[in-house]
Protein backbone atom coordinates (compact mmCIF):
# COMPACT_ATOMS: atom_id res chain seq x y z
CA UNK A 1 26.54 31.38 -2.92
CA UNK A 2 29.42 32.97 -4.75
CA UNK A 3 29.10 36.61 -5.46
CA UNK A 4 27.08 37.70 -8.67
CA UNK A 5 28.06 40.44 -11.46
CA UNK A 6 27.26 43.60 -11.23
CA UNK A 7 25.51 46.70 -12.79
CA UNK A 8 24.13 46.97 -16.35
CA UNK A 9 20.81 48.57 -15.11
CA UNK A 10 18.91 44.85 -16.08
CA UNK A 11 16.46 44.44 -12.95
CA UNK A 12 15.02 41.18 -14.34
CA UNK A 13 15.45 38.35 -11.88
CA UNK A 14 16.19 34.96 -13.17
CA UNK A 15 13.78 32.46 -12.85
CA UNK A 16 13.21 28.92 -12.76
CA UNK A 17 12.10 27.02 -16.32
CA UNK A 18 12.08 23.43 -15.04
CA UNK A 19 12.73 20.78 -12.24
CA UNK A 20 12.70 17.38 -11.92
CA UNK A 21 13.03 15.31 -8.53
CA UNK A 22 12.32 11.53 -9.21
CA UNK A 23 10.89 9.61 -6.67
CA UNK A 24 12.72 6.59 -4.63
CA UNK A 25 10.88 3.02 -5.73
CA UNK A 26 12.79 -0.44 -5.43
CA UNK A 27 15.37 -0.13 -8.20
CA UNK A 28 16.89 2.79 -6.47
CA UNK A 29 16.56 0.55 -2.74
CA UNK A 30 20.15 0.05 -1.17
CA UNK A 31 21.71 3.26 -3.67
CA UNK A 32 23.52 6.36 -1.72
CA UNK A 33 22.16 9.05 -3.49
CA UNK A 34 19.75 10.64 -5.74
CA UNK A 35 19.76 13.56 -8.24
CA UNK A 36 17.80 16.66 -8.33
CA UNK A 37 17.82 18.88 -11.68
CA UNK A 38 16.91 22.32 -11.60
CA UNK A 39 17.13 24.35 -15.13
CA UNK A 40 17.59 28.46 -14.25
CA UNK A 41 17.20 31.19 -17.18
CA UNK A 42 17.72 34.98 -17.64
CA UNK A 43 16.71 37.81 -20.03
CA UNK A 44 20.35 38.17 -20.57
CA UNK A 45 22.79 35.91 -18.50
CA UNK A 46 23.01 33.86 -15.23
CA UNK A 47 25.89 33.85 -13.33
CA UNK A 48 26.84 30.16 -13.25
CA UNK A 49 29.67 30.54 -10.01
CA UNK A 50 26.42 32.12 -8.06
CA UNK A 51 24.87 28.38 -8.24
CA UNK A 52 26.65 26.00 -5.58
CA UNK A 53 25.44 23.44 -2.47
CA UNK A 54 22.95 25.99 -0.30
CA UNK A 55 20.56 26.59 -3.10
CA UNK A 56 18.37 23.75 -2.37
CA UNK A 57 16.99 22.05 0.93
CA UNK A 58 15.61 18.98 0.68
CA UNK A 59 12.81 17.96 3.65
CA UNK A 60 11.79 14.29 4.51
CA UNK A 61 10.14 12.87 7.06
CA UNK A 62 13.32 12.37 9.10
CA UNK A 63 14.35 16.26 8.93
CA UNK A 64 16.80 17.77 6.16
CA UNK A 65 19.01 15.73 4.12
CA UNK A 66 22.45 17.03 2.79
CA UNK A 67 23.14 18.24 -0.41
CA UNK A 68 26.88 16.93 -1.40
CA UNK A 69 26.87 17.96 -4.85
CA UNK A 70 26.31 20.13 -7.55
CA UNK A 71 27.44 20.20 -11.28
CA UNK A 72 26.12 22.80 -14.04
CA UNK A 73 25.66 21.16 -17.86
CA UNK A 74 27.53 24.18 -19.48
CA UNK A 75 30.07 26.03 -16.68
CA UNK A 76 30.02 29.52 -18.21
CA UNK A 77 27.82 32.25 -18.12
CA UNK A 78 24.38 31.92 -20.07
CA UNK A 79 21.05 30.88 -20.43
CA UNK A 80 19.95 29.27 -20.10
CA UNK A 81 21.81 26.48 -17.74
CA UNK A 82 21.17 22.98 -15.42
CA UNK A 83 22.49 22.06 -12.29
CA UNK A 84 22.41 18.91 -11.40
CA UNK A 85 22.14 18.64 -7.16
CA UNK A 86 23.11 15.56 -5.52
CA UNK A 87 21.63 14.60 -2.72
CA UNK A 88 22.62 11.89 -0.14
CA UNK A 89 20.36 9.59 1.33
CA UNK A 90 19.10 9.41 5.09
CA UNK A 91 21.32 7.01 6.59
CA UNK A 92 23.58 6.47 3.97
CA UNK A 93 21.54 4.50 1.64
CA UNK A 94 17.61 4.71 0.94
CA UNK A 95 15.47 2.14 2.51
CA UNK A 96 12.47 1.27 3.53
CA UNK A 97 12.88 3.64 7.14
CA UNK A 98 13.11 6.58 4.40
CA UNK A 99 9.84 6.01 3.55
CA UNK A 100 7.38 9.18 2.81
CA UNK A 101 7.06 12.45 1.12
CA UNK A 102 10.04 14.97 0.84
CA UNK A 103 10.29 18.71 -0.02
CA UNK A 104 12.35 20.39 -2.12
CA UNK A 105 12.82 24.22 -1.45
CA UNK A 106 14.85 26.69 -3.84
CA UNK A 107 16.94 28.72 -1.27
CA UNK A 108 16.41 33.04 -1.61
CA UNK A 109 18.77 35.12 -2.73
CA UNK A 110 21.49 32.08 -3.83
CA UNK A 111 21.40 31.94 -8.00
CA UNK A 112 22.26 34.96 -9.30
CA UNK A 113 22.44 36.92 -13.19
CA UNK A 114 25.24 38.38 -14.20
CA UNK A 115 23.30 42.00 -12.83
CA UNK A 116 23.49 40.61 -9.35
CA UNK A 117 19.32 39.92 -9.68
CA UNK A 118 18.04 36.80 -7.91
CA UNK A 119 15.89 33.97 -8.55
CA UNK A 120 12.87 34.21 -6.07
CA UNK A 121 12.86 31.48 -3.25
CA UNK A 122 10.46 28.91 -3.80
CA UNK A 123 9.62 26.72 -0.86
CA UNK A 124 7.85 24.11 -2.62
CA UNK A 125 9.98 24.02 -5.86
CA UNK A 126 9.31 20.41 -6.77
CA UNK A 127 8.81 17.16 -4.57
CA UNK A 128 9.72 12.98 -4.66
CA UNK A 129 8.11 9.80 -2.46
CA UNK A 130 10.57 7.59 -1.25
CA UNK A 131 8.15 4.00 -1.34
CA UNK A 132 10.34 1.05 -0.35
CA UNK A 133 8.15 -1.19 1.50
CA UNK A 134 7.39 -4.72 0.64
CA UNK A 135 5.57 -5.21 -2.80
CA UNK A 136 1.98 -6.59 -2.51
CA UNK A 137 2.17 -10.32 -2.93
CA UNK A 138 0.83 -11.99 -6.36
CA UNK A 139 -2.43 -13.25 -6.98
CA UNK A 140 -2.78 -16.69 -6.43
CA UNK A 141 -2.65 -18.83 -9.46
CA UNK A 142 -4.62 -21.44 -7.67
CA UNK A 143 -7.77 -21.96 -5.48
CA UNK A 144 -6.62 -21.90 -1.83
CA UNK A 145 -8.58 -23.14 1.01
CA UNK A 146 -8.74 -21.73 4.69
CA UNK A 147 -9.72 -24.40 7.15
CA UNK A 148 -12.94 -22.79 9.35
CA UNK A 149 -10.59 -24.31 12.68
CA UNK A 150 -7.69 -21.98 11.89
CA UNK A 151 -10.43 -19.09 12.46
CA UNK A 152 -9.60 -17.47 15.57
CA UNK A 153 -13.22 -18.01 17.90
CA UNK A 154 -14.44 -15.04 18.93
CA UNK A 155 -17.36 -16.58 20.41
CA UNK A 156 -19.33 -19.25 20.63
CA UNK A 157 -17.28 -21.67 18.20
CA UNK A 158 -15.63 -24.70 19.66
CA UNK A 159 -13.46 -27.18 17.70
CA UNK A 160 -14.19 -31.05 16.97
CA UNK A 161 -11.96 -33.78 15.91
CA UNK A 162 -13.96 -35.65 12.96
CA UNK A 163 -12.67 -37.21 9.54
CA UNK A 164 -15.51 -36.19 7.74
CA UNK A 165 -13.84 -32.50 8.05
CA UNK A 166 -11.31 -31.84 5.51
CA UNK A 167 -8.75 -31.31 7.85
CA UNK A 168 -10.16 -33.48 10.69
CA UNK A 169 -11.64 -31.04 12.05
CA UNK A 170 -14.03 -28.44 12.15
CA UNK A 171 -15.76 -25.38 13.88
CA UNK A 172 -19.60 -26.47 15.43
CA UNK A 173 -21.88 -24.32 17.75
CA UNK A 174 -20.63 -24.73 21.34
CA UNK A 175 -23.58 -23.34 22.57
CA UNK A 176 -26.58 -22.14 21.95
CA UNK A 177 -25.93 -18.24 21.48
CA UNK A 178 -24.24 -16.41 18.40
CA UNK A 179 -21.57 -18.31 17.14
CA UNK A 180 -18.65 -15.92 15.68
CA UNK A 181 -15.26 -16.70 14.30
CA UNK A 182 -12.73 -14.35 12.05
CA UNK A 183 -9.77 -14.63 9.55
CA UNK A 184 -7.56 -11.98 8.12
CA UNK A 185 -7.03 -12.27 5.00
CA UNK A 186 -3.52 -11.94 3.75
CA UNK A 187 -3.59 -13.03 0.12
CA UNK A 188 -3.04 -10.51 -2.57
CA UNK A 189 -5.89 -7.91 -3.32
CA UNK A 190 -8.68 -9.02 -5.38
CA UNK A 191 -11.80 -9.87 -6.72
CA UNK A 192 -12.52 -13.89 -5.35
CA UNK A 193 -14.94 -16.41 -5.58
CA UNK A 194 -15.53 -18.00 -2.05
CA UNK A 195 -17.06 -21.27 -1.24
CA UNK A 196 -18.14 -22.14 2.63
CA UNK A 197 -17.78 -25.79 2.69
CA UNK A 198 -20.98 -27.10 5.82
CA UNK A 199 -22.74 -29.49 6.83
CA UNK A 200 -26.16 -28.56 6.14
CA UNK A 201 -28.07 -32.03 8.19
CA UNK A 202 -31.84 -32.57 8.33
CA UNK A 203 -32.18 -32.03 11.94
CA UNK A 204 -31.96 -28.10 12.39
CA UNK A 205 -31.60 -24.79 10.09
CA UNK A 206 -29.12 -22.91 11.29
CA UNK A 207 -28.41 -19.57 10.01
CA UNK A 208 -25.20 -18.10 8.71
CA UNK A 209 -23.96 -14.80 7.79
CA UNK A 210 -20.69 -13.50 6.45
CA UNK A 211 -18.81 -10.31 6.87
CA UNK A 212 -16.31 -8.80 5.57
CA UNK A 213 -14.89 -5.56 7.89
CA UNK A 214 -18.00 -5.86 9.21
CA UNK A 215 -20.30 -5.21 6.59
CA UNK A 216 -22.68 -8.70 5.32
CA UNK A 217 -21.75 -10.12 1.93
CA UNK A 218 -23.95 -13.18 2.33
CA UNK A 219 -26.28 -14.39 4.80
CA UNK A 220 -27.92 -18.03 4.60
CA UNK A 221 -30.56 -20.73 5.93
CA UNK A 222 -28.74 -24.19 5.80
CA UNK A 223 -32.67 -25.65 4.65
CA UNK A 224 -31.31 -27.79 2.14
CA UNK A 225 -31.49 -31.14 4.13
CA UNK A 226 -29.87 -32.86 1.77
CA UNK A 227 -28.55 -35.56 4.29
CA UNK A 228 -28.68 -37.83 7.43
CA UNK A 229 -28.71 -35.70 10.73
CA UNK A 230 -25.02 -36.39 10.75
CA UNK A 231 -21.67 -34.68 9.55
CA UNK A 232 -20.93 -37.09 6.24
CA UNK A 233 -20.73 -36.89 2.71
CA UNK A 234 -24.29 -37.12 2.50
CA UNK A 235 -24.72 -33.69 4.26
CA UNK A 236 -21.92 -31.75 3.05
CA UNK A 237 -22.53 -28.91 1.08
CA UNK A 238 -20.65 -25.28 -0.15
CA UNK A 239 -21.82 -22.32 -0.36
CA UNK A 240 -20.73 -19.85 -3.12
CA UNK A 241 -20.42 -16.29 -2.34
CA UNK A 242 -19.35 -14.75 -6.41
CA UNK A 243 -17.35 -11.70 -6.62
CA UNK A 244 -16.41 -10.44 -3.16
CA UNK A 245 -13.71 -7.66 -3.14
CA UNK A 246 -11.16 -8.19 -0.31
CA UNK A 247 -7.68 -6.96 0.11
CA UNK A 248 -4.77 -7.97 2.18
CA UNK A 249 -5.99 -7.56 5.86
CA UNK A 250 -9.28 -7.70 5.29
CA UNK A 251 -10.86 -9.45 8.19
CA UNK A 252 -13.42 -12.29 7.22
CA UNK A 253 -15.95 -13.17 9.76
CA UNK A 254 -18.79 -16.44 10.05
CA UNK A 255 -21.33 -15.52 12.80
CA UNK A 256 -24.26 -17.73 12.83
CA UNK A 257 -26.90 -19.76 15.06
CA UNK A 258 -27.49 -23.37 15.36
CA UNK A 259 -30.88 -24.72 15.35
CA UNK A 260 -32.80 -28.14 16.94
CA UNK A 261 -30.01 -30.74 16.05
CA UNK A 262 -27.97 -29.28 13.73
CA UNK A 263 -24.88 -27.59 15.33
CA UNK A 264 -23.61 -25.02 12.59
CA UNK A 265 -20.49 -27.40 11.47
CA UNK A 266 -18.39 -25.34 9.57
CA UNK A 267 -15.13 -26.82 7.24
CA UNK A 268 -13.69 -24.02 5.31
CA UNK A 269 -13.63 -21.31 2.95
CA UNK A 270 -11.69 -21.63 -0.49
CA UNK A 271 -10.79 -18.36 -2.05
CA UNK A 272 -10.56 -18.65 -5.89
CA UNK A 273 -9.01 -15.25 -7.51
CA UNK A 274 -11.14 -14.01 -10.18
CA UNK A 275 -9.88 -10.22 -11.41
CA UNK A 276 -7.83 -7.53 -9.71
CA UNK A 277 -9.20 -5.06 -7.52
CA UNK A 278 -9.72 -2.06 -8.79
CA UNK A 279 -10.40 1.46 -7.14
């Protein structure tokens, strides 16, 4: 603060008409600084000298950052008038560590009018987010598939060595108990198609259910018999689950029971993006 005018028997305090504090996205990533605007007026006149460095704090999630700066769009007394606060960055540049909400406080007793009267202190004046963490990946442009073997077992699930898998492999009952497996998902957030490539084989109906962060999105018989008792072409079927919502780190589970001959063999799941997820 640098000392205010005095007398003239005006006891209006100034007062604060605007203020704008942008917030920190990725264009701004890697810069030192950023700018905080503040726009003061007065019945009659502010004192522009009475505006300098300690009128502001700025709070982050890291404690107080300094304010280097400060620069007035018309240096003369008036109203009204905009200083312009610069502000350096935690660190010395903003990154992703900088992450989070920060404060911006107006100071009491620091901008002055010509009478000496001053602007009230405001300890939440205005506000920015500092958000520099990795973008959300794109949507895939293409189906992708998921072989069921990558799943990590939670139970149950053993893996077999056969070509009739589309990897050479696949997950099967390894006893008779609940069978359980998971995947987190980690393509972008979205609305997907899924198909559960199986081997649904005349000698048992097994049953199958899929979760998604626990909660059932499909549950199944494998009745259709369509084949030999064997994993081949001839008993190879998917399942389509149609519109399931998932978003990156979702966890996917398959929990199911075999039944009589028919071992729960279980390929894969392709993921086909359909529409973006909305709230």
């Amino acid at each position: 603060l640098v000392g205010g005018g005095g007398g003239g028997g005006d006891t209006t305090a100034p007062v604060v008409q605007s203020s704008s504090a942008p917030d920190i996205g990725p264009a701004q990533d890697g810069t030192t600084t950023t700018d905080i605007t503040v726009t003061f007026s007065d019945n009659v006149s502010l004192d522009v000298s009475s505006i300098g460095l300690s009128d502001i704090t700025v709070t982050g999630p890291g404690g107080a950052l300094s304010v280097t700066g400060v620069s007035v769009d018309t240096n003369s007394d008036g109203t009204p008038r905009t200083a312009t606060y610069t502000v350096a960055a935690p660190g010395g540049s903003w990154d992703s560590a900088d992450d989070g909400a920060y404060t911006v406080a107006l100071a009491a007793g620091e901008v002055l009018d010509t009478s000496g009267n001053p602007v009230a202190a405001d300890p939440t004046l205005d506000g920015f987010t500092v958000d520099l963490s990795s973008p959300p990946p794109p949507p895939p442009s293409d189906p992708f598939r998921v072989e069921a073997e990558t799943f990590t077992i939670l139970s149950g699930f053993v893996v077999k060595n056969n070509g009739q898998g589309s990897g050479d492999q696949f997950l099967q009952a390894g006893d008779s108990g609940e069978q359980r497996a998971s995947y987190t998902f980690t393509a972008a957030s979205g609305v997907y198609d899924l198909g559960l490539g199986h081997f649904d084989e005349s000698d048992g109906q097994s049953q199958m259910s899929v979760l998604v962060n626990g909660t059932q999105i499909d549950s199944f018989v494998w009745n259709l018999d369509a084949g030999g008792p064997l994993a081949d072409q001839t008993s190879f079927v998917e399942r389509t689950i149609s519109g399931v919502a998932l978003s990156t780190g979702d966890v996917i589970e398959i929990v199911g029971t075999s039944d009589g001959g028919e071992p729960l063999r279980t390929d894969y799941i392709d993921f086909q993006f359909v529409d973006d997820l909305f709230a």
